[in-house]
Protein backbone atom coordinates (compact mmCIF):
# COMPACT_ATOMS: atom_id res chain seq x y z
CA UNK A 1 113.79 26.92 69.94
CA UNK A 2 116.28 24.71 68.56
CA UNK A 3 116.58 26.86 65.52
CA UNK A 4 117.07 29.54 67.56
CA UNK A 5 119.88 28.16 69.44
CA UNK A 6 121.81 26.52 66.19
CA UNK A 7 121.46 29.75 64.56
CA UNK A 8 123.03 31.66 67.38
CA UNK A 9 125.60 29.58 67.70
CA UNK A 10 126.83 29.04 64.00
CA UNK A 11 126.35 33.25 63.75
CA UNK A 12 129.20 33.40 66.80
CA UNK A 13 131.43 30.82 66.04
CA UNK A 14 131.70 32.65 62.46
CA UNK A 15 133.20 35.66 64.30
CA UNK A 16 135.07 33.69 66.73
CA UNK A 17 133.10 33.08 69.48
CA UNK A 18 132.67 29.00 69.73
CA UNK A 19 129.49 28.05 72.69
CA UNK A 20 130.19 24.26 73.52
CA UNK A 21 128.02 24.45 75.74
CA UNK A 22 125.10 26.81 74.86
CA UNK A 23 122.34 27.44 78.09
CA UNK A 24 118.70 28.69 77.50
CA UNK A 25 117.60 31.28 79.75
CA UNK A 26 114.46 31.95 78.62
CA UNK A 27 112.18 30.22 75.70
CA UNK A 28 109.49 33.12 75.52
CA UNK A 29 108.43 35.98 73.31
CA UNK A 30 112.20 35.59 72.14
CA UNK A 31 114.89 32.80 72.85
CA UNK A 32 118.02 33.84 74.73
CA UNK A 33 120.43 31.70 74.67
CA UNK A 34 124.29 32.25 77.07
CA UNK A 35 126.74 31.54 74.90
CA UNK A 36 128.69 29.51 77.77
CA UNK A 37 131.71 29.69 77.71
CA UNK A 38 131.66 33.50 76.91
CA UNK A 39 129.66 36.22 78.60
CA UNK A 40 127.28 36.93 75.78
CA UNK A 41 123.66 36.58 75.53
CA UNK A 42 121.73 36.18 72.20
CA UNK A 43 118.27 37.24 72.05
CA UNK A 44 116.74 35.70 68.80
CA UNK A 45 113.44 36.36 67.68
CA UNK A 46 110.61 33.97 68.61
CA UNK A 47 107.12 35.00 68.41
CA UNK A 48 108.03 38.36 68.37
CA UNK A 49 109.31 37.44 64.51
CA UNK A 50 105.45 36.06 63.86
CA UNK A 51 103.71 39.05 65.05
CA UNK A 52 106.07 42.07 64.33
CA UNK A 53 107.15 42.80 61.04
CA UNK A 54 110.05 43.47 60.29
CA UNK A 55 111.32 42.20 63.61
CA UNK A 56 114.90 43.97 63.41
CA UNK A 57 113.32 47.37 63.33
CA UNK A 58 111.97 46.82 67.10
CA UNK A 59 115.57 45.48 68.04
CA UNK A 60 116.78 47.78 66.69
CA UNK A 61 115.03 50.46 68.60
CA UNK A 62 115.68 48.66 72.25
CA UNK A 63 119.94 49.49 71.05
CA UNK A 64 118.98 53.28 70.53
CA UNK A 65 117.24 53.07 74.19
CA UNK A 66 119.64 51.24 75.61
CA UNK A 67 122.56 53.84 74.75
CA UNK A 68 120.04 56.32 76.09
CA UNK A 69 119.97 54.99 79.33
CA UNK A 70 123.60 54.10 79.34
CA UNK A 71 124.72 57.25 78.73
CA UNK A 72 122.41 58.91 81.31
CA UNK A 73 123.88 56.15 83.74
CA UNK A 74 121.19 53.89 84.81
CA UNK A 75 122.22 50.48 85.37
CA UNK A 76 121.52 48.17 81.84
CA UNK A 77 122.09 45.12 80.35
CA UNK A 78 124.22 46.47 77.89
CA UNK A 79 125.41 45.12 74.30
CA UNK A 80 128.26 42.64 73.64
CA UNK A 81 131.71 44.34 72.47
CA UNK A 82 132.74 40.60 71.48
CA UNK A 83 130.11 40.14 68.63
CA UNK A 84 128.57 42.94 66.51
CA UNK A 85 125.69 43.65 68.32
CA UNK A 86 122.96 43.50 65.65
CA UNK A 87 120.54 43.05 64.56
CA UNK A 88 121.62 40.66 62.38
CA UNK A 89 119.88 38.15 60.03
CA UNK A 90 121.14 34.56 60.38
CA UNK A 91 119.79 31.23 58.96
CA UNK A 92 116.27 32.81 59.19
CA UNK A 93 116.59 34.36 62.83
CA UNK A 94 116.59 37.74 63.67
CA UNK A 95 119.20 38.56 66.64
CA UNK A 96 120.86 40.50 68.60
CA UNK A 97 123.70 39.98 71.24
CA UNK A 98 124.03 41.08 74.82
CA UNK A 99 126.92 41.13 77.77
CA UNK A 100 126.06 38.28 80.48
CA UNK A 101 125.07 40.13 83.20
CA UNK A 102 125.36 37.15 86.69
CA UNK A 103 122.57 37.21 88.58
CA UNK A 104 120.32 35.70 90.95
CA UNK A 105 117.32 34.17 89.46
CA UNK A 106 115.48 33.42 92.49
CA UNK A 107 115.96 36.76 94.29
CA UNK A 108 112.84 38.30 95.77
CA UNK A 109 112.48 42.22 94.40
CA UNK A 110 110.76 44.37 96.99
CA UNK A 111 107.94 46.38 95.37
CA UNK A 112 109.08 49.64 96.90
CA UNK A 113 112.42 48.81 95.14
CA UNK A 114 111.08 48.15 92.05
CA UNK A 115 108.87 51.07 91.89
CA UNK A 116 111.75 53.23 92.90
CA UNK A 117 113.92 51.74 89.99
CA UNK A 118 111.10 52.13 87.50
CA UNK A 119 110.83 55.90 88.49
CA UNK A 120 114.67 56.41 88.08
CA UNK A 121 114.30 54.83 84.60
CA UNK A 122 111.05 57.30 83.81
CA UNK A 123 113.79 59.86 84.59
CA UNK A 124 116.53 58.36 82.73
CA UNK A 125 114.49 58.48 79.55
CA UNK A 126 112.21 61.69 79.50
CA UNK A 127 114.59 63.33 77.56
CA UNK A 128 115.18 60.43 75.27
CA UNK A 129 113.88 62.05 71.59
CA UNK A 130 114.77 59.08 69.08
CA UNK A 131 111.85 57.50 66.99
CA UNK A 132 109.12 55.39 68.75
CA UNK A 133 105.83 53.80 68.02
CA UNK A 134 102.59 56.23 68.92
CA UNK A 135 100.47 53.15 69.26
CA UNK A 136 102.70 50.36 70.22
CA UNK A 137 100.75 48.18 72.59
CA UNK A 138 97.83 48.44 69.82
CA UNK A 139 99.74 47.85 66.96
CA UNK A 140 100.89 44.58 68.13
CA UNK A 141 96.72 43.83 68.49
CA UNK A 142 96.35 44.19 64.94
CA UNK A 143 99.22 43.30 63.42
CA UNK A 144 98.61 39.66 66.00
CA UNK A 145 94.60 39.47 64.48
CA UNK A 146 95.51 36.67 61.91
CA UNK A 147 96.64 34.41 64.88
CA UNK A 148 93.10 35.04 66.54
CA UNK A 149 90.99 32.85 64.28
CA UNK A 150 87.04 33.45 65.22
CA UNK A 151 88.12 35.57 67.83
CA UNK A 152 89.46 38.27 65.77
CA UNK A 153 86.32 40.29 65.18
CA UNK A 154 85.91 40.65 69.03
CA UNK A 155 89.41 41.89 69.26
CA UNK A 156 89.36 44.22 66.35
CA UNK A 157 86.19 45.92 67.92
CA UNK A 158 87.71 46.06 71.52
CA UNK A 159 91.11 47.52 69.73
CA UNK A 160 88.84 50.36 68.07
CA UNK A 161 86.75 51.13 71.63
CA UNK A 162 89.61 51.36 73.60
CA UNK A 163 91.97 53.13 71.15
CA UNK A 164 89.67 55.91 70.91
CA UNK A 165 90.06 56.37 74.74
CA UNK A 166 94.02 56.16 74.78
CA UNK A 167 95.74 59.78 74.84
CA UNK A 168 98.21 59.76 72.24
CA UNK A 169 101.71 61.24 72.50
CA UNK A 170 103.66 60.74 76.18
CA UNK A 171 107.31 60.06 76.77
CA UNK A 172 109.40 56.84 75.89
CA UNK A 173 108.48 53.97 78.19
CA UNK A 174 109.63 50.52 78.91
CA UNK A 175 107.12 49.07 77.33
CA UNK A 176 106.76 45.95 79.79
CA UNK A 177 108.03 46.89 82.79
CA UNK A 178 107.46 44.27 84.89
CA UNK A 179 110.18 42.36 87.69
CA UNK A 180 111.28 39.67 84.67
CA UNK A 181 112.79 42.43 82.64
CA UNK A 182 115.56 43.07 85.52
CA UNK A 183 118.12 41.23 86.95
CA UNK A 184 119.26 41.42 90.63
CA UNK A 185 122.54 41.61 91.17
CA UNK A 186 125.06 42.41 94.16
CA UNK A 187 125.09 46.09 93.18
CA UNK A 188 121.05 46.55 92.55
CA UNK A 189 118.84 45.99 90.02
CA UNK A 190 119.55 46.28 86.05
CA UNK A 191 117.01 46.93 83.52
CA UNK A 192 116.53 44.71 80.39
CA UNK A 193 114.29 44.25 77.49
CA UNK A 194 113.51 47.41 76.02
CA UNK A 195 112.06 45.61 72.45
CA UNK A 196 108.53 47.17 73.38
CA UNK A 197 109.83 50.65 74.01
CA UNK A 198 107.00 53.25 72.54
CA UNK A 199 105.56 56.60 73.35
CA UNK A 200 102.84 57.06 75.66
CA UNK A 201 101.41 57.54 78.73
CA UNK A 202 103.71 57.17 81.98
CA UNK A 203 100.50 55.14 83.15
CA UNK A 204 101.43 52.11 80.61
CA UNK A 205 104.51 50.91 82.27
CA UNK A 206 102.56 51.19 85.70
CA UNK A 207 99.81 49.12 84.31
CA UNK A 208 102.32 46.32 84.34
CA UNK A 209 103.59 46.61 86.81
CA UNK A 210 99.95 46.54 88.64
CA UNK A 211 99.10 43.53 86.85
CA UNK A 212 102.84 41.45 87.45
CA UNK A 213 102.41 38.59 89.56
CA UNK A 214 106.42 38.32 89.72
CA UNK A 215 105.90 40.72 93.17
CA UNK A 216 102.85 42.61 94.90
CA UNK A 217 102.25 44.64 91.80
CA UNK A 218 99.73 46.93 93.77
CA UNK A 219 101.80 47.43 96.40
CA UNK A 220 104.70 48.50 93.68
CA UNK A 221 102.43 50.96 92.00
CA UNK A 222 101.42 52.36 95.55
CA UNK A 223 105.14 53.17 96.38
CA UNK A 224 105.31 54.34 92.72
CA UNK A 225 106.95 58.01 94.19
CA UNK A 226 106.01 60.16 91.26
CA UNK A 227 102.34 61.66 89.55
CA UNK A 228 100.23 59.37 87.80
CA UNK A 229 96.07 59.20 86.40
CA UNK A 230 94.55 56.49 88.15
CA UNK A 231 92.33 56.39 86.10
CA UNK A 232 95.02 56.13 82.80
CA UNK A 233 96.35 53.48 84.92
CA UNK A 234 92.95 51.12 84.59
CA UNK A 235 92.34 52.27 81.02
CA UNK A 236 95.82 50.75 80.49
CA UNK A 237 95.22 47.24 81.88
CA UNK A 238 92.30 47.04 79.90
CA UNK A 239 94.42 47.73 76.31
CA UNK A 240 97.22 44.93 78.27
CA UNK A 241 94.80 42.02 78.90
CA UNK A 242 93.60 42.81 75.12
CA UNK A 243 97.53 42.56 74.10
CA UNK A 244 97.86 39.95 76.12
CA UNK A 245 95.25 37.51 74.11
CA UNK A 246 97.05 38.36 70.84
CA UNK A 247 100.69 37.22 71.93
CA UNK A 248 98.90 33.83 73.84
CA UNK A 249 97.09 33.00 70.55
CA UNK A 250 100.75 33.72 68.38
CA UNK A 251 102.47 31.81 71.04
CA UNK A 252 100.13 28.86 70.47
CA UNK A 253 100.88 28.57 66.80
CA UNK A 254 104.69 28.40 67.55
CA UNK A 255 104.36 26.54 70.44
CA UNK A 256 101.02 23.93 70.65
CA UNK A 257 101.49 23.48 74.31
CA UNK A 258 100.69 26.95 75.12
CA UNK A 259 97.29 26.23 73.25
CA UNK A 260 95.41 25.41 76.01
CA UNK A 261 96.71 28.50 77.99
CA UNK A 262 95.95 30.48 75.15
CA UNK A 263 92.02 28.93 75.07
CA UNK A 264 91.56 29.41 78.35
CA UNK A 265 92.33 32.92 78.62
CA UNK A 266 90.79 34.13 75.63
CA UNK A 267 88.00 32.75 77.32
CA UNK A 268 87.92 34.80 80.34
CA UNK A 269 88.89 37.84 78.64
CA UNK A 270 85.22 37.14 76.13
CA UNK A 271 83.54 36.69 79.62
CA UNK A 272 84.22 40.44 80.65
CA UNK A 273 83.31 42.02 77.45
């Protein structure tokens, strides 16, 4: 992390932008770091930069997206007009840089309101027709199998069973649409995070949001307003929870405290196979 946040901070300050005081906002798949004073937010590649190569490509995708959806009007975190917006390689990181948006961190979303919000993005981006992933969610499974140790032959089998079951083609998604990728704010929600944007089902993004524990992610899907398989919909959390192990066992090699976590989990998910 602290990489993350010196390399973000000697990138700005060589365009003009000096952080005394530089804030962490979140230390997850990627490190974003408020450039206090200014309003800009760097997102700098974490374990995101272990597991996808090259990381700038899937930045750079989430810009396209994001001018998508800002064009069509839907409320998103957009990119910063003080820095050039990336992404840009820096002493090793991989970044990109994003307006501030103020919010309220400890706001309670109403399912209803997210479901409606993740139906207006659906919307916003059927018509989208830039280049995305087929197999996103899957591709991260394989390209994560050298962090899985004796576990990988498990998860290579599981990837093959369940990606013969997954339609391919769809529309552009989210790609992990859950309540953490928005911020509440006065005037509603805003959407944020597009890095796993792909092409596929519509049931995907609703098998996240089933799964979130951020809200009542059943009751979201149920007040989901718009058509959706069911049954898609369960295939999808099965090809998440496999997704899921490979980003807990990259996050343990970057981060040894999340090895237990990562253990522990891997372990229930073997139980149900």
């Amino acid at each position: 992390m602290e990489q993350a946040i010196r390399a973000a901070v000697s990138y700005a300050a060589a365009h003009g932008i000096r952080s005394a005081e530089p804030a962490v906002l979140k230390n997850g798949s990627n490190v974003l770091v408020h450039l206090r004073p200014a309003p800009v937010v760097a997102r700098v590649a974490g374990t995101t930069g272990l597991v996808r190569h090259p990381v700038a490509d899937w930045f750079a995708r989430e810009l396209s997206v994001v001018d998508h959806l800002a064009g069509r009007g839907l409320p998103v975190v957009s990119p910063s007009s003080e820095l050039p917006r990336g992404p840009v390689a820096h002493d090793g990181m991989t970044m990109t840089f994003w307006r501030f948006v103020p919010h309220d961190r400890s706001a309670s979303i109403k399912p209803v309101d997210f479901a409606e919000s993740l139906a207006q993005l659906h919307r916003a981006l059927a018509d989208y027709s830039g280049p995305l992933p087929a197999t996103g969610p899957l591709d991260d499974v394989l390209l994560g199998l050298p962090f899985a140790d004796e576990h990988a032959e498990a998860l290579r089998a599981e990837h093959s069973r369940l990606s013969a079951l997954l339609p391919l083609g769809g529309r552009a998604l989210h790609g992990d649409a859950h309540p953490g990728n928005v911020l509440a704010t006065p005037s509603g929600l805003v959407w944020n995070d597009f890095e796993d944007t792909w092409r596929g089902p519509l049931e995907w993004d609703l098998a996240i949001l089933a799964r979130t524990k951020l809200l009542d992610g059943e009751a979201a899907l149920a007040a989901y307003p718009d058509p959706y398989d069911a049954d898609l919909v369960e295939l999808c959390r099965e090809i998440r929870w496999l997704q899921v192990q490979i980003w807990l066992q990259a996050s343990a090699v970057r981060n040894p405290a999340r090895r237990a976590e990562a253990a522990s989990e891997m372990a229930r998910w073997s139980e149900t196979r």
